[in-house]
Protein backbone atom coordinates (compact mmCIF):
# COMPACT_ATOMS: atom_id res chain seq x y z
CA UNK A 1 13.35 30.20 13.92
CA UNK A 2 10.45 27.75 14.26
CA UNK A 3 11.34 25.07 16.42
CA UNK A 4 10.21 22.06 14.03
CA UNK A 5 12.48 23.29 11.79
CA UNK A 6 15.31 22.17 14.53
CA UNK A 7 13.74 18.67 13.94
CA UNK A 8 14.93 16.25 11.09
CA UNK A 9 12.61 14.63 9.22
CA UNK A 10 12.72 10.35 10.33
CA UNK A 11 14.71 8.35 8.63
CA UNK A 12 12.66 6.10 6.27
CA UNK A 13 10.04 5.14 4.11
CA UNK A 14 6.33 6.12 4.58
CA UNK A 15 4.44 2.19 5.03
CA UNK A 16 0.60 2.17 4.75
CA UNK A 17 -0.39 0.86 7.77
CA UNK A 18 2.82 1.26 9.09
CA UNK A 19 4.16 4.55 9.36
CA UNK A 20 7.68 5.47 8.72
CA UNK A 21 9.86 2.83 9.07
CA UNK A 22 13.60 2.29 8.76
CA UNK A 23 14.47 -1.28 7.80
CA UNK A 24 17.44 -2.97 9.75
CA UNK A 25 17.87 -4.85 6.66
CA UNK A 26 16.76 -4.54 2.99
CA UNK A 27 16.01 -8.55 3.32
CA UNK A 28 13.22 -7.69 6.20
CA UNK A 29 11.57 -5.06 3.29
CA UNK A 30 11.07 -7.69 0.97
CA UNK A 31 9.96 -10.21 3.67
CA UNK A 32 7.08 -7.71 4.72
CA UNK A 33 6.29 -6.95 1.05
CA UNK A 34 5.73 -10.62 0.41
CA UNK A 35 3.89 -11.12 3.54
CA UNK A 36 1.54 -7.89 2.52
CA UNK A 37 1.05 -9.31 -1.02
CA UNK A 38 -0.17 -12.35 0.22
CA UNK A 39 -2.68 -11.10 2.79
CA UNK A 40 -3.98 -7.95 0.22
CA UNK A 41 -5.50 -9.92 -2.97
CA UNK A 42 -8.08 -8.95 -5.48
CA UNK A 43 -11.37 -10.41 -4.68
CA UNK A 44 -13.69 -11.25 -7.14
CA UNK A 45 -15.92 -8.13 -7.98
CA UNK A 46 -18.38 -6.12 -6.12
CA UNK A 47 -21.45 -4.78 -7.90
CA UNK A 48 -22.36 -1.53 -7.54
CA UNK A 49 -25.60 0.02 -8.46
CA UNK A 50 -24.93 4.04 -9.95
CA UNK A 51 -26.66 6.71 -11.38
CA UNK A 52 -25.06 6.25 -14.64
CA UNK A 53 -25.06 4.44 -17.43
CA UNK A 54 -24.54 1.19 -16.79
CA UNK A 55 -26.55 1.06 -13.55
CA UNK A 56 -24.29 -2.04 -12.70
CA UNK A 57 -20.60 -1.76 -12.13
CA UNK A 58 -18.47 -4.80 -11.30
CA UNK A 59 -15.40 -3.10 -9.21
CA UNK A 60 -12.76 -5.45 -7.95
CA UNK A 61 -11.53 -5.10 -4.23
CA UNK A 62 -9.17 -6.57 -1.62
CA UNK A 63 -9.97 -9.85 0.21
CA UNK A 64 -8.49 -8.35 3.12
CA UNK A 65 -8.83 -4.59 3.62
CA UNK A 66 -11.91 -4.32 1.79
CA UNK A 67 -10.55 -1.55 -0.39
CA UNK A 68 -11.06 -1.02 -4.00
CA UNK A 69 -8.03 -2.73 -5.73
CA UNK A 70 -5.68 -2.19 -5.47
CA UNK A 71 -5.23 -1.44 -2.30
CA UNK A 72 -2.72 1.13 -0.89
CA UNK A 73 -1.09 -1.40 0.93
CA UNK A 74 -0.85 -3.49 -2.34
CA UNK A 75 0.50 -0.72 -4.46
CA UNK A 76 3.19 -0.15 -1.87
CA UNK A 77 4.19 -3.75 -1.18
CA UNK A 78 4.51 -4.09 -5.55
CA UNK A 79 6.54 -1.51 -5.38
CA UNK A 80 8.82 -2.14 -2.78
CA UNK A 81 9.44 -5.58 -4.79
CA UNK A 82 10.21 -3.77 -7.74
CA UNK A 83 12.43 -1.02 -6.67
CA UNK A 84 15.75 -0.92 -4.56
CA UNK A 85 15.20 0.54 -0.99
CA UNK A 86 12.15 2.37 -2.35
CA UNK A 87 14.18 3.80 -5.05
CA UNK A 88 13.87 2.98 -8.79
């Protein structure tokens, strides 16, 4: 026998940026959803010159991460305000 199979998996959800984490509370989930929602916005656009047709693209990304939007951060924290303790 393997000895990771010895080891259980952590209890929790995977958090981008985060890790796994096991909220004392479902109240702090929502708290740090909100908080992530706030920080992670769409900004604006971002052109982008391609070799396709259009040459221009306008792509949206986050204000804070810089990602293209949404973010993963976003997607999780809309999520986690939608769903019960990260179940639907």
């Amino acid at each position: 026998m393997e000895p990771n199979a010895l080891i259980p998996p952590p209890r929790g959800e995977s958090v981008p940026g985060l890790g796994v984490v096991a909220w004392d509370n479902p109240g702090d989930r929502v708290t740090y959803a909100t908080g992530v929602l706030a920080l992670h916005t769409p900004h604006g656009s971002k052109l982008t010159a391609v070799l396709l047709w259009p040459l221009l693209t306008s792509r949206t990304v986050c204000t804070h991460c810089g990602g293209p939007w949404p973010c993963n951060r976003a997607t999780w924290a809309h999520e986690a305000l939608h769903t019960q303790d990260g179940t639907r």
